[in-house]
N, C-alpha and C. Protein backbone atom coordinates (compact mmCIF):
# COMPACT_ATOMS: atom_id res chain seq x y z
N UNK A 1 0.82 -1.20 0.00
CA UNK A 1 0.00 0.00 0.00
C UNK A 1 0.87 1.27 0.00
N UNK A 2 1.86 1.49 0.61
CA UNK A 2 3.06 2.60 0.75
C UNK A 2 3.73 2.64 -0.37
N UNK A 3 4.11 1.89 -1.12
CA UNK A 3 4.49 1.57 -2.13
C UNK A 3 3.49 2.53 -3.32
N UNK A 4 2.20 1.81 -3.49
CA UNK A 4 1.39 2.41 -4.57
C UNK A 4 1.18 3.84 -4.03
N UNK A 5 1.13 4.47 -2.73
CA UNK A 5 0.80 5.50 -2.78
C UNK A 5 2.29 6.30 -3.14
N UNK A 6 3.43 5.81 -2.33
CA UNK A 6 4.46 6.67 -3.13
C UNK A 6 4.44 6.94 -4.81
N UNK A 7 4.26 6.11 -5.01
CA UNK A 7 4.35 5.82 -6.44
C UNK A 7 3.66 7.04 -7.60
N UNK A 8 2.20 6.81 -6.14
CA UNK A 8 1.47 7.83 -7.22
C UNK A 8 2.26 9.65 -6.91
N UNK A 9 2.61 9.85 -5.39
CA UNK A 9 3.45 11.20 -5.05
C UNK A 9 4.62 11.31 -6.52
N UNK A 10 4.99 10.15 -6.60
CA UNK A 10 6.21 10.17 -7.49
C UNK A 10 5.65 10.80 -9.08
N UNK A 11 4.17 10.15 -9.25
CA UNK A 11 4.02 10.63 -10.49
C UNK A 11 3.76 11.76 -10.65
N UNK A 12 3.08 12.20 -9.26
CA UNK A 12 2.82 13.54 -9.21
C UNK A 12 3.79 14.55 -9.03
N UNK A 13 5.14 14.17 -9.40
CA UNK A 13 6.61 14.51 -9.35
C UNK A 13 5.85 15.39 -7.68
N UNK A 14 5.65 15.04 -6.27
CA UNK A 14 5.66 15.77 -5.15
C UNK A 14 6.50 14.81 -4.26
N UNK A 15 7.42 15.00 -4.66
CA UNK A 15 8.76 13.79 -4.09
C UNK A 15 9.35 13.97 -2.48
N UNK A 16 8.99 15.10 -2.10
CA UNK A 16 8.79 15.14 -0.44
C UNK A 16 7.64 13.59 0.11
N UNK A 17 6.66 13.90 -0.73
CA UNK A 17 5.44 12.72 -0.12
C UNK A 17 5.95 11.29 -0.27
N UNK A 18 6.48 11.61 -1.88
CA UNK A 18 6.83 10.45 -2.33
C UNK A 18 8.12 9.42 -1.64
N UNK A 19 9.25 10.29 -1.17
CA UNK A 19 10.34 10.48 -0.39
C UNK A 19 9.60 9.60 1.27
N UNK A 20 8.71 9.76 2.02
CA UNK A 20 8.32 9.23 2.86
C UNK A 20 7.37 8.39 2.93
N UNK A 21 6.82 7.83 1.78
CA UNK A 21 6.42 6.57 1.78
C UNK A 21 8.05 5.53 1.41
N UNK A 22 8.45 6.03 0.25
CA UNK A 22 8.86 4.78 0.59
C UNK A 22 10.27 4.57 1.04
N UNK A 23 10.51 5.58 1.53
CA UNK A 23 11.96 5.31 3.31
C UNK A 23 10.65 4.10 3.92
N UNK A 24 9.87 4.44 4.16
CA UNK A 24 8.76 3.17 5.14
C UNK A 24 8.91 2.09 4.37
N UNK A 25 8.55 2.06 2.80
CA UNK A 25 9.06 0.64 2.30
C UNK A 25 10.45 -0.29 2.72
N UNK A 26 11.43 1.23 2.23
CA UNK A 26 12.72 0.82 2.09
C UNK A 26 13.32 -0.01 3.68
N UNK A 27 12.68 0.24 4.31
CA UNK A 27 12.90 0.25 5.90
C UNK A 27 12.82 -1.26 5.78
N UNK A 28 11.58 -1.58 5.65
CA UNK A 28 10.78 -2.92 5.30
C UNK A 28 11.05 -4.17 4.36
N UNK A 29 11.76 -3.45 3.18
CA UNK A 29 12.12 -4.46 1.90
C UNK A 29 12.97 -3.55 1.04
N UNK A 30 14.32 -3.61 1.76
CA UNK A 30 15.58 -3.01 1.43
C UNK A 30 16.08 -3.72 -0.04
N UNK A 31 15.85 -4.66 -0.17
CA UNK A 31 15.86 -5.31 -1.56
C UNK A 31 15.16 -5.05 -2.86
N UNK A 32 13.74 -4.14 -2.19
CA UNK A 32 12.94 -3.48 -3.89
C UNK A 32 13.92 -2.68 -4.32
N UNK A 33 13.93 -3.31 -5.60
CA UNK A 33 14.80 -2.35 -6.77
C UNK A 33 13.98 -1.26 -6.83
N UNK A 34 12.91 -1.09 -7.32
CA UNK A 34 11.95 -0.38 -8.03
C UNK A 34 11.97 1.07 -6.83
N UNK A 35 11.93 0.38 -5.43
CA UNK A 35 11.51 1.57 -4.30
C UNK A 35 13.30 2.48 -3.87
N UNK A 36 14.06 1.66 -4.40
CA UNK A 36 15.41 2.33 -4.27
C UNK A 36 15.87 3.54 -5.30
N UNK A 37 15.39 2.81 -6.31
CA UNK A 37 15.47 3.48 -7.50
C UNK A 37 14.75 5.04 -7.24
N UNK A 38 13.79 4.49 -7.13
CA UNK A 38 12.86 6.12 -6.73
C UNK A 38 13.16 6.90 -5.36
N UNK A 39 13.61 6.59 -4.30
CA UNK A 39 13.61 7.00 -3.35
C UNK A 39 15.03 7.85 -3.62
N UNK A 40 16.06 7.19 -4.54
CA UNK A 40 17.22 7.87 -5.07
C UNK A 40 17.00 9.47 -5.80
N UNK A 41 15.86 9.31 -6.60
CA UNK A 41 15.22 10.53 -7.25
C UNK A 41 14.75 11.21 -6.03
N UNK A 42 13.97 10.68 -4.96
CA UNK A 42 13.48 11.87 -4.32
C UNK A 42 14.62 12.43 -3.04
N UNK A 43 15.47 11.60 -3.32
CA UNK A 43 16.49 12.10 -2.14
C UNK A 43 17.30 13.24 -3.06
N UNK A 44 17.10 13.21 -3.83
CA UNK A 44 18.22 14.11 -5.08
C UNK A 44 17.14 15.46 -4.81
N UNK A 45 16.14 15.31 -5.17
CA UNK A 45 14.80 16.72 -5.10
C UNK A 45 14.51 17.03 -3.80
N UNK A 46 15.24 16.38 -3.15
CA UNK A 46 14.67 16.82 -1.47
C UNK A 46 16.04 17.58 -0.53
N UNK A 47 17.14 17.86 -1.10
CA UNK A 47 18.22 18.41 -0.51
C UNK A 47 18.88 16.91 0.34
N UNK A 48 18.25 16.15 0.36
CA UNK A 48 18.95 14.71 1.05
C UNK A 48 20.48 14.56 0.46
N UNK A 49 20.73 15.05 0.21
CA UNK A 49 22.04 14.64 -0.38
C UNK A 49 23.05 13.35 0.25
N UNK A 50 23.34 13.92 1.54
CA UNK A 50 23.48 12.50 2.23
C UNK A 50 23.33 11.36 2.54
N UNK A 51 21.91 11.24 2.61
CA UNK A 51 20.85 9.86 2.32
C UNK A 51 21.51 9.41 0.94
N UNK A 52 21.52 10.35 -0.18
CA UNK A 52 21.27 10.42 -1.49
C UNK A 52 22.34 9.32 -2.27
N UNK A 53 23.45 9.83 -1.76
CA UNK A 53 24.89 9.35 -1.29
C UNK A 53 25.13 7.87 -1.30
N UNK A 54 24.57 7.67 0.21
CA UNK A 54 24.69 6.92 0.33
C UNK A 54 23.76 5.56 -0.22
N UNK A 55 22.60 5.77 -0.50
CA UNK A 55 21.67 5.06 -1.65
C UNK A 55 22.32 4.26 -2.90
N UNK A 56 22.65 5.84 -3.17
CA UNK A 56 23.20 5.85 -4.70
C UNK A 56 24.77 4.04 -4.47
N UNK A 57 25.61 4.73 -3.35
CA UNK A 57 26.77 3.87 -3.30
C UNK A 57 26.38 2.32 -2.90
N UNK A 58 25.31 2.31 -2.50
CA UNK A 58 24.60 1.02 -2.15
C UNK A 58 24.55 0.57 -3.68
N UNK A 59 23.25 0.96 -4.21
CA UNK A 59 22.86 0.80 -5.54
C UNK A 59 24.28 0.03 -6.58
N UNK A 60 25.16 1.43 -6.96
CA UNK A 60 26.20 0.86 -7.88
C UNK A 60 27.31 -0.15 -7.13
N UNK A 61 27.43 -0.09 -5.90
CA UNK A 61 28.60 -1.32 -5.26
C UNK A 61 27.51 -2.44 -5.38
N UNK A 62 26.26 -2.69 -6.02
CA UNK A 62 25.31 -4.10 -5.79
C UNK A 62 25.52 -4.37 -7.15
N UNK A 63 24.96 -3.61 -7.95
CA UNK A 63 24.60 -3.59 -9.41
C UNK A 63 24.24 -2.56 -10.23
N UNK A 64 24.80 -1.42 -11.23
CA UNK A 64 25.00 -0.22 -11.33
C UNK A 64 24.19 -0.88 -12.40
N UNK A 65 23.42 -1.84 -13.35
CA UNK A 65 22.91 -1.57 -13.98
C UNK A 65 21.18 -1.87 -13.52
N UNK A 66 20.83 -1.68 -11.96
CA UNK A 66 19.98 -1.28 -11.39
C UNK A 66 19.52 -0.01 -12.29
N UNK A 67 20.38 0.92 -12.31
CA UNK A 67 19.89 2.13 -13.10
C UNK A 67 20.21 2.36 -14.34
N UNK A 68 21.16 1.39 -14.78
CA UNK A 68 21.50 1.67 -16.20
C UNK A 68 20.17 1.06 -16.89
N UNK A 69 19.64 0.30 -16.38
CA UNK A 69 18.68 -0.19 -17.18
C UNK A 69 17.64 -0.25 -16.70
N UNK A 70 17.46 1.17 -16.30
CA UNK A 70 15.64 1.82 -15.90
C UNK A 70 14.92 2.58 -17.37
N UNK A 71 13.45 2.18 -17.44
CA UNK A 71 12.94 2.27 -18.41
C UNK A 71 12.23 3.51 -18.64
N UNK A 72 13.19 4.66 -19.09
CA UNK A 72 11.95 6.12 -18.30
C UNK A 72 10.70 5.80 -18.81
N UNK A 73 10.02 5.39 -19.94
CA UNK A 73 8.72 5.21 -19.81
C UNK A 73 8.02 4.16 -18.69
N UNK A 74 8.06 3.21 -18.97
CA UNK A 74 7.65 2.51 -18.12
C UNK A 74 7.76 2.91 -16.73
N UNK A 75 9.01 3.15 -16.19
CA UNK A 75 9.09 3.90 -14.91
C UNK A 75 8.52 5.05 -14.30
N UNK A 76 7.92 5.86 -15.39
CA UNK A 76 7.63 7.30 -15.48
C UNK A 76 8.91 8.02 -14.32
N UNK A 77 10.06 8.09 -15.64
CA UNK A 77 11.62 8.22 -14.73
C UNK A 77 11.56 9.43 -15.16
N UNK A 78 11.75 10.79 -13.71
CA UNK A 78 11.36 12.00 -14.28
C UNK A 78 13.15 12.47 -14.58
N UNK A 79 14.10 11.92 -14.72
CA UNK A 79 15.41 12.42 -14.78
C UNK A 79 15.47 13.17 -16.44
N UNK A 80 15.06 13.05 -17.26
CA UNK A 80 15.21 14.00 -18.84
C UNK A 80 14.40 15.48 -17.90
N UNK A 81 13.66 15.76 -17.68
CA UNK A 81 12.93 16.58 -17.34
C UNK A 81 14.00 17.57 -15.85
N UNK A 82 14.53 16.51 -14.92
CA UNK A 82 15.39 16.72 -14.12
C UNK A 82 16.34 17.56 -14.48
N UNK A 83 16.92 16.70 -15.26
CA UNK A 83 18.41 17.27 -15.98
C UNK A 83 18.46 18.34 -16.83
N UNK A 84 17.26 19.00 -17.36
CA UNK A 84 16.98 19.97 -18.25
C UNK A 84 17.03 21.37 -17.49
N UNK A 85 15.86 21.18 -15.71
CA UNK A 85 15.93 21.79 -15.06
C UNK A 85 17.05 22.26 -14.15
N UNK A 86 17.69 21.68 -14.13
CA UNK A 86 19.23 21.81 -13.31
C UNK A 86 20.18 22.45 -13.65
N UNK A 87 20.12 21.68 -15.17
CA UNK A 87 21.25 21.75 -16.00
C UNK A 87 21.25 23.55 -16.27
N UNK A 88 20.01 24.06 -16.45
CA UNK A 88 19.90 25.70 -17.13
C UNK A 88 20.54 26.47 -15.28
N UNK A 89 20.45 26.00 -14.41
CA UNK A 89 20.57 26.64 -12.92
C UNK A 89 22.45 26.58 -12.84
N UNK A 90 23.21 25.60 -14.15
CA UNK A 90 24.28 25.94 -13.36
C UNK A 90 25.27 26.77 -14.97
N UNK A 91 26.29 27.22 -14.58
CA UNK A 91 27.10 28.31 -15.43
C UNK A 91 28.63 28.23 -14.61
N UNK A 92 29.44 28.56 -16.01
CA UNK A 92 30.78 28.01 -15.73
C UNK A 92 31.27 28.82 -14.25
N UNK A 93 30.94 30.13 -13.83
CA UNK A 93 31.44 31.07 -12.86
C UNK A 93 30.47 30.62 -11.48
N UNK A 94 29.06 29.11 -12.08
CA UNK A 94 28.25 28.65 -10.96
C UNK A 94 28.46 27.18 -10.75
N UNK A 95 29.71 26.74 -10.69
CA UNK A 95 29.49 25.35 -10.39
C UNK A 95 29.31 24.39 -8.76
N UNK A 96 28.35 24.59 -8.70
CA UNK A 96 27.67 24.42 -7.12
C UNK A 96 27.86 22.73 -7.08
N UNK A 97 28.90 22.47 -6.40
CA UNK A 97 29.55 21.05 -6.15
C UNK A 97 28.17 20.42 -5.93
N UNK A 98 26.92 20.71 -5.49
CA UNK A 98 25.94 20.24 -4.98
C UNK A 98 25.01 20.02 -6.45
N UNK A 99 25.02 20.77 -6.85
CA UNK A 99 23.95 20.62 -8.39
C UNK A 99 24.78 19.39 -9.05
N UNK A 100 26.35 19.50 -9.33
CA UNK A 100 26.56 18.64 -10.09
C UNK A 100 27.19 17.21 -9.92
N UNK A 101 26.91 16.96 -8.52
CA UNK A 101 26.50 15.27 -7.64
C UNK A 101 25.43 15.15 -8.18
N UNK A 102 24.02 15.85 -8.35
CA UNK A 102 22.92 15.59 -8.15
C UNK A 102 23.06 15.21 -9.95
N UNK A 103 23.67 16.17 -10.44
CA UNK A 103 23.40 15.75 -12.19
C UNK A 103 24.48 14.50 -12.50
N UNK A 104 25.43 13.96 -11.88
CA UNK A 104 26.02 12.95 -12.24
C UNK A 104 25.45 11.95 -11.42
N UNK A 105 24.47 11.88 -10.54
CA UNK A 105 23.57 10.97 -10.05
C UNK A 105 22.18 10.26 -11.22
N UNK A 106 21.67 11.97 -11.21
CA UNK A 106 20.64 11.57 -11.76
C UNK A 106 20.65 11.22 -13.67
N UNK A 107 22.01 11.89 -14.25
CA UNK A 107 22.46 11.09 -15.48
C UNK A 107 22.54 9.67 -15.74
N UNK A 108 23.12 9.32 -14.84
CA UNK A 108 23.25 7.62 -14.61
C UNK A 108 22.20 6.79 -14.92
N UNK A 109 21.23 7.34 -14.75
CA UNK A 109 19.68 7.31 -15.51
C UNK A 109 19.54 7.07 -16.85
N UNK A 110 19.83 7.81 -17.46
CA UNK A 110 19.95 7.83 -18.93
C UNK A 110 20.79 7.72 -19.81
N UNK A 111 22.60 7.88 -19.11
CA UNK A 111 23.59 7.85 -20.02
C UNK A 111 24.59 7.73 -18.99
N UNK A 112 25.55 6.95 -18.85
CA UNK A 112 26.37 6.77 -18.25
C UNK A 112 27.87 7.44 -18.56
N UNK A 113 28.07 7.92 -19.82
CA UNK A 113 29.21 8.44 -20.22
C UNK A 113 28.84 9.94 -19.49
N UNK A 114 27.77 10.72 -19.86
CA UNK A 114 27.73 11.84 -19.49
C UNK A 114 27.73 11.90 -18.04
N UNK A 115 27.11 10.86 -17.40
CA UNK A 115 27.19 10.88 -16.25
C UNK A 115 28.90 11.02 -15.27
N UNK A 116 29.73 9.73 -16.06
CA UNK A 116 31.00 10.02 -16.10
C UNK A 116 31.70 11.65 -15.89
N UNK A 117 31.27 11.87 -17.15
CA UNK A 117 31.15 13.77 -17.28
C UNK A 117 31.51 14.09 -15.83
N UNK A 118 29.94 14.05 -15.40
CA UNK A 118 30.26 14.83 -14.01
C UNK A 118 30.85 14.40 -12.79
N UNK A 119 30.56 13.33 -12.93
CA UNK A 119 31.82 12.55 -11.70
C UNK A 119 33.12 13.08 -11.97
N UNK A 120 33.07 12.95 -12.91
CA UNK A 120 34.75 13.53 -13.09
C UNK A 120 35.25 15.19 -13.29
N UNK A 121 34.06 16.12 -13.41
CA UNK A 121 34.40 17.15 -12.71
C UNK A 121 34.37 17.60 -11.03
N UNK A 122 33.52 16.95 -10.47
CA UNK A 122 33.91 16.41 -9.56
C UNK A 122 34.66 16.26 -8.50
N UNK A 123 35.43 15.32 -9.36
CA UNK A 123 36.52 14.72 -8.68
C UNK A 123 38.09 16.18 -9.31
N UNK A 124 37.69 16.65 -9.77
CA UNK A 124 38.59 17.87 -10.13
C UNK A 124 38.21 18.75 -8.99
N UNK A 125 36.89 18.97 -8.75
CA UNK A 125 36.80 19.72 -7.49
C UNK A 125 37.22 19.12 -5.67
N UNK A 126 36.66 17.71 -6.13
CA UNK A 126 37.44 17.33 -5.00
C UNK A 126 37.96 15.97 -4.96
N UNK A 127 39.69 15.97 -5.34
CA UNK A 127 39.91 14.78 -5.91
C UNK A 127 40.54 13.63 -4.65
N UNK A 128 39.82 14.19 -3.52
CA UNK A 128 39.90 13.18 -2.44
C UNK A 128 38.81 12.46 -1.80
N UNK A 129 37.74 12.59 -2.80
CA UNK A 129 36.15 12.26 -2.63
C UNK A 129 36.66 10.72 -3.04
N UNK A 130 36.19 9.91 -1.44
CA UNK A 130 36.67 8.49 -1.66
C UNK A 130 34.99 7.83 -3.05
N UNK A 131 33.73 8.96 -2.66
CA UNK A 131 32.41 8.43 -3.42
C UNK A 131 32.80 8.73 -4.56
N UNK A 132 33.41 9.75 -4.91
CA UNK A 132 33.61 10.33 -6.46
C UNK A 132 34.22 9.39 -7.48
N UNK A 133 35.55 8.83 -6.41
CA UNK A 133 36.33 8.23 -7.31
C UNK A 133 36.33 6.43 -7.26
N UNK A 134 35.22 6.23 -6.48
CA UNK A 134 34.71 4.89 -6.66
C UNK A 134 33.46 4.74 -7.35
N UNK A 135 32.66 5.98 -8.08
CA UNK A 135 31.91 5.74 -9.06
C UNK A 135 32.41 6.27 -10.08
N UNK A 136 33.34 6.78 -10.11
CA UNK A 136 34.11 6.89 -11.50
C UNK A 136 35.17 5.64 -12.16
N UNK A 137 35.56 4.91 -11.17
CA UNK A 137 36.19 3.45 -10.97
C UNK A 137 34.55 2.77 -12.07
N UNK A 138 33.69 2.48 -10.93
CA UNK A 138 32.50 1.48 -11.19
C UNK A 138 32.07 1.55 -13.06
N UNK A 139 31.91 3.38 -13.41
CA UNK A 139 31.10 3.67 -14.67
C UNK A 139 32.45 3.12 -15.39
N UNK A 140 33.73 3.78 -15.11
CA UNK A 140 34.36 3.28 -16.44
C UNK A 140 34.47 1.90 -16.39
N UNK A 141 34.59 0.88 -15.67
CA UNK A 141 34.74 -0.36 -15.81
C UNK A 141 33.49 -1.23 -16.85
N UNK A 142 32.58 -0.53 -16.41
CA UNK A 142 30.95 -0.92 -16.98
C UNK A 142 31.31 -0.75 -18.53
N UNK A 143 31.43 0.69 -18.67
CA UNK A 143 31.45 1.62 -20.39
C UNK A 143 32.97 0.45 -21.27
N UNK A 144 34.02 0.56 -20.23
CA UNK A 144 34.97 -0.56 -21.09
C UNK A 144 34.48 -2.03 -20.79
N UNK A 145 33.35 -2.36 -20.51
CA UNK A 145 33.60 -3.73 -20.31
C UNK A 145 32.16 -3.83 -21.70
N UNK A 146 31.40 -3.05 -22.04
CA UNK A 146 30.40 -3.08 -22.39
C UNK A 146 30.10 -2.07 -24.08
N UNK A 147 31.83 -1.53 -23.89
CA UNK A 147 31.63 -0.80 -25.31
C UNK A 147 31.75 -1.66 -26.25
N UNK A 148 31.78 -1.48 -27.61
CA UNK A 148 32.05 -2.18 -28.62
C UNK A 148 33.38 -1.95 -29.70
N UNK A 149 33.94 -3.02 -29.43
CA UNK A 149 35.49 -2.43 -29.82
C UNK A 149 35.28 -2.65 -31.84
């Protein structure tokens, strides 16, 4: 039941609501892909960053193609829409270390090279970020193990 009602907060992109149903799932059945996945989006829209973090490092140290291979339709995955909005908020003289975790989080969604992208500016900003440079480890291993030579 927490589940379907997050679900519907989620569609209703009101990801505060959505955000506390399913921490109650997640609490419960730490193993739904589906409720991790989303709770990752609403920790990104909710200033959670920390939570966000640490989700996220759960997620790719299990199986990074948890998100590589989310279906934005089917999912109704609001990250194209995300990334559009973000993306116009930052400028070369604005790079808010905080916007662009959240855009190399929520890229990972849809493209993993670009996502790369921002991990790896990043890690230029802070190249002692033990998270930075163990999902920049994880994506390139994925992208060379999975490109086509």
């Amino acid at each position: 039941m927490k589940e379907m009602l997050g679900n519907q907060f989620f569609m209703a992109r009101n990801y505060p609501a959505a955000q506390k149903e399913f921490e109650e799932v997640y609490l419960t059945k730490p193993g739904n892909i589906s409720v991790k996945k989303k709770l990752l989006i609403c920790y990104t829209q909710t200033g959670k960053l920390k939570e966000a973090i640490k989700l996220f490092c759960e997620i790719i140290n299990e199986d990074l193609e948890i998100i590589l291979k989310t279906d934005p339709v089917k999912e109704d995955c609001p990250c194209p829409e995300l990334i559009e909005k973000i993306e116009k908020q930052i400028h070369p003289e604005n790079e808010s270390y905080e916007l662009l975790l959240i855009l190399a989080i929520i890229w990972l969604y849809c493209d993993e090279k670009k996502s790369l992208e921002y991990f790896n500016k990043l890690h230029e900003i802070d190249p002692e970020s033990k998270v930075v440079s163990s999902a920049i480890q994880i994506i390139r291993n994925y992208i060379s193990e999975h490109s086509t030579h």
